[in-house]
Protein backbone atom coordinates (compact mmCIF):
# COMPACT_ATOMS: atom_id res chain seq x y z
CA UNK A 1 -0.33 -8.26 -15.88
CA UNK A 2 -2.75 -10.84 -15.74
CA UNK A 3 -3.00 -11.25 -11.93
CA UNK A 4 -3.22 -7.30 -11.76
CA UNK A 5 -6.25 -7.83 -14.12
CA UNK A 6 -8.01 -10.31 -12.37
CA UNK A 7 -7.43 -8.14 -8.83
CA UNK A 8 -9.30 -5.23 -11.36
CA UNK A 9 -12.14 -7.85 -12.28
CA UNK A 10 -12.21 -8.69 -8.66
CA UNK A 11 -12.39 -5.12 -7.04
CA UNK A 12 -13.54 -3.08 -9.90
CA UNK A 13 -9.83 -1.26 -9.43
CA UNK A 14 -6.53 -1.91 -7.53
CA UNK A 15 -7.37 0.91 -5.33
CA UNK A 16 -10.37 -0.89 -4.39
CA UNK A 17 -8.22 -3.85 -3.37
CA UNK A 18 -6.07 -1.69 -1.43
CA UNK A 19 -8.64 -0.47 0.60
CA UNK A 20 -10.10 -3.95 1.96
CA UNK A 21 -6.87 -3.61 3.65
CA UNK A 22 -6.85 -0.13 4.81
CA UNK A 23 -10.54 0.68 5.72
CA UNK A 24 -10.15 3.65 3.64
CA UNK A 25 -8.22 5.54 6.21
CA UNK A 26 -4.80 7.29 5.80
CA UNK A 27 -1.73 6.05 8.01
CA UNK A 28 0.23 8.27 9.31
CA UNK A 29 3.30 7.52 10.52
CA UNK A 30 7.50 8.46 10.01
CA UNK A 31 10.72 6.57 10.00
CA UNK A 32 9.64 2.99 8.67
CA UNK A 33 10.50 1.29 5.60
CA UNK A 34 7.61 -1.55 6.58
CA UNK A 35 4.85 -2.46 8.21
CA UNK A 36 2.25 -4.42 9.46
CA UNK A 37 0.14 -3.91 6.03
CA UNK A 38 3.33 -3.36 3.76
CA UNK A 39 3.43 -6.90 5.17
CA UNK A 40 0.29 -8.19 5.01
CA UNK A 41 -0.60 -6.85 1.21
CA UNK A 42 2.83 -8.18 0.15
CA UNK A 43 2.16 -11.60 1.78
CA UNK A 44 -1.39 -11.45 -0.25
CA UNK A 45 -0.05 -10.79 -3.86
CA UNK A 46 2.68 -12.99 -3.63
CA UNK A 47 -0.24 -15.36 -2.55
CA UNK A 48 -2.01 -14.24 -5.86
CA UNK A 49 1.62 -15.03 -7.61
CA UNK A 50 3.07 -11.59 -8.41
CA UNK A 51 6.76 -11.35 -7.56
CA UNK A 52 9.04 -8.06 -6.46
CA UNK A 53 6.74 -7.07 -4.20
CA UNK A 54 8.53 -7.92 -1.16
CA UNK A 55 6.99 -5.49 2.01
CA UNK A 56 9.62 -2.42 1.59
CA UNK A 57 8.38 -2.26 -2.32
CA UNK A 58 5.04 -2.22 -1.21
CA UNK A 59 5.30 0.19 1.94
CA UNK A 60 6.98 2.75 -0.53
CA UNK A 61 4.25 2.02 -3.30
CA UNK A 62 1.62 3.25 -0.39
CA UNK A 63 3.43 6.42 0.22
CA UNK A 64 3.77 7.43 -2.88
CA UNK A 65 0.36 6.75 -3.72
CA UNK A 66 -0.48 8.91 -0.34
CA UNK A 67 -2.41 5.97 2.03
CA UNK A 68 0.61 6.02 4.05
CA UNK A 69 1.81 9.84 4.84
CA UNK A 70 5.52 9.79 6.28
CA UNK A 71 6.07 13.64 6.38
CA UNK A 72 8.07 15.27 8.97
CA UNK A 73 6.43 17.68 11.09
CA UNK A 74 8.73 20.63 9.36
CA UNK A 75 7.25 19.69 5.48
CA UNK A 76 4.83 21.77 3.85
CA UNK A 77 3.10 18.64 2.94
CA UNK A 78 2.49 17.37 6.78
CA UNK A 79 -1.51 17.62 7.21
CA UNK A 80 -2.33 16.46 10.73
C-alpha cells in the first residue's frame, strides 16, 4: 500500500502513472498474455518494490481496466 501511495503522490493517480507508459492511447491487439509494456510496467514496480506483479498479472490488469482491448472481431464489445 505504501508504494501504491507514493505512485498516487507522484502522479496525482495510478492511472496517471499508467499513462506515462501508454501515451494515453488504447492497444489493441488479440491472443497475448504479455507484452512489451506488460513488461516494461512490471519491470518498473517491481523496481518501486511491489511484488506479484510479474508481466501476465499486469497485461491482464490492462485489459480489464480497458488500455489494452483483446476482443475478437465476432464480440459485441470489438470497437475498431
Amino acid at each position: 500500500a505504501k508504494i501504491f501511495k507514493s505512485i498516487k503522490e507522484e502522479y496525482h493517480s495510478f492511472y496517471n502513472y499508467l499513462k506515462t507508459f501508454t501515451n494515453n492511447k488504447i492497444i489493441y491487439e488479440r491472443n497475448k498474455t504479455t507484452s512489451s509494456l506488460s513488461d516494461k510496467i512490471s519491470k518498473d514496480l517491481k523496481k518501486r518494490g511491489m511484488s506479484f506483479v510479474g508481466s501476465i498479472t499486469i497485461y491482464s490488469y490492462l485489459q480489464a481496466i480497458g488500455i489494452v482491448d483483446d476482443h475478437e472481431l465476432e464480440c459485441f464489445c470489438y470497437k475498431h
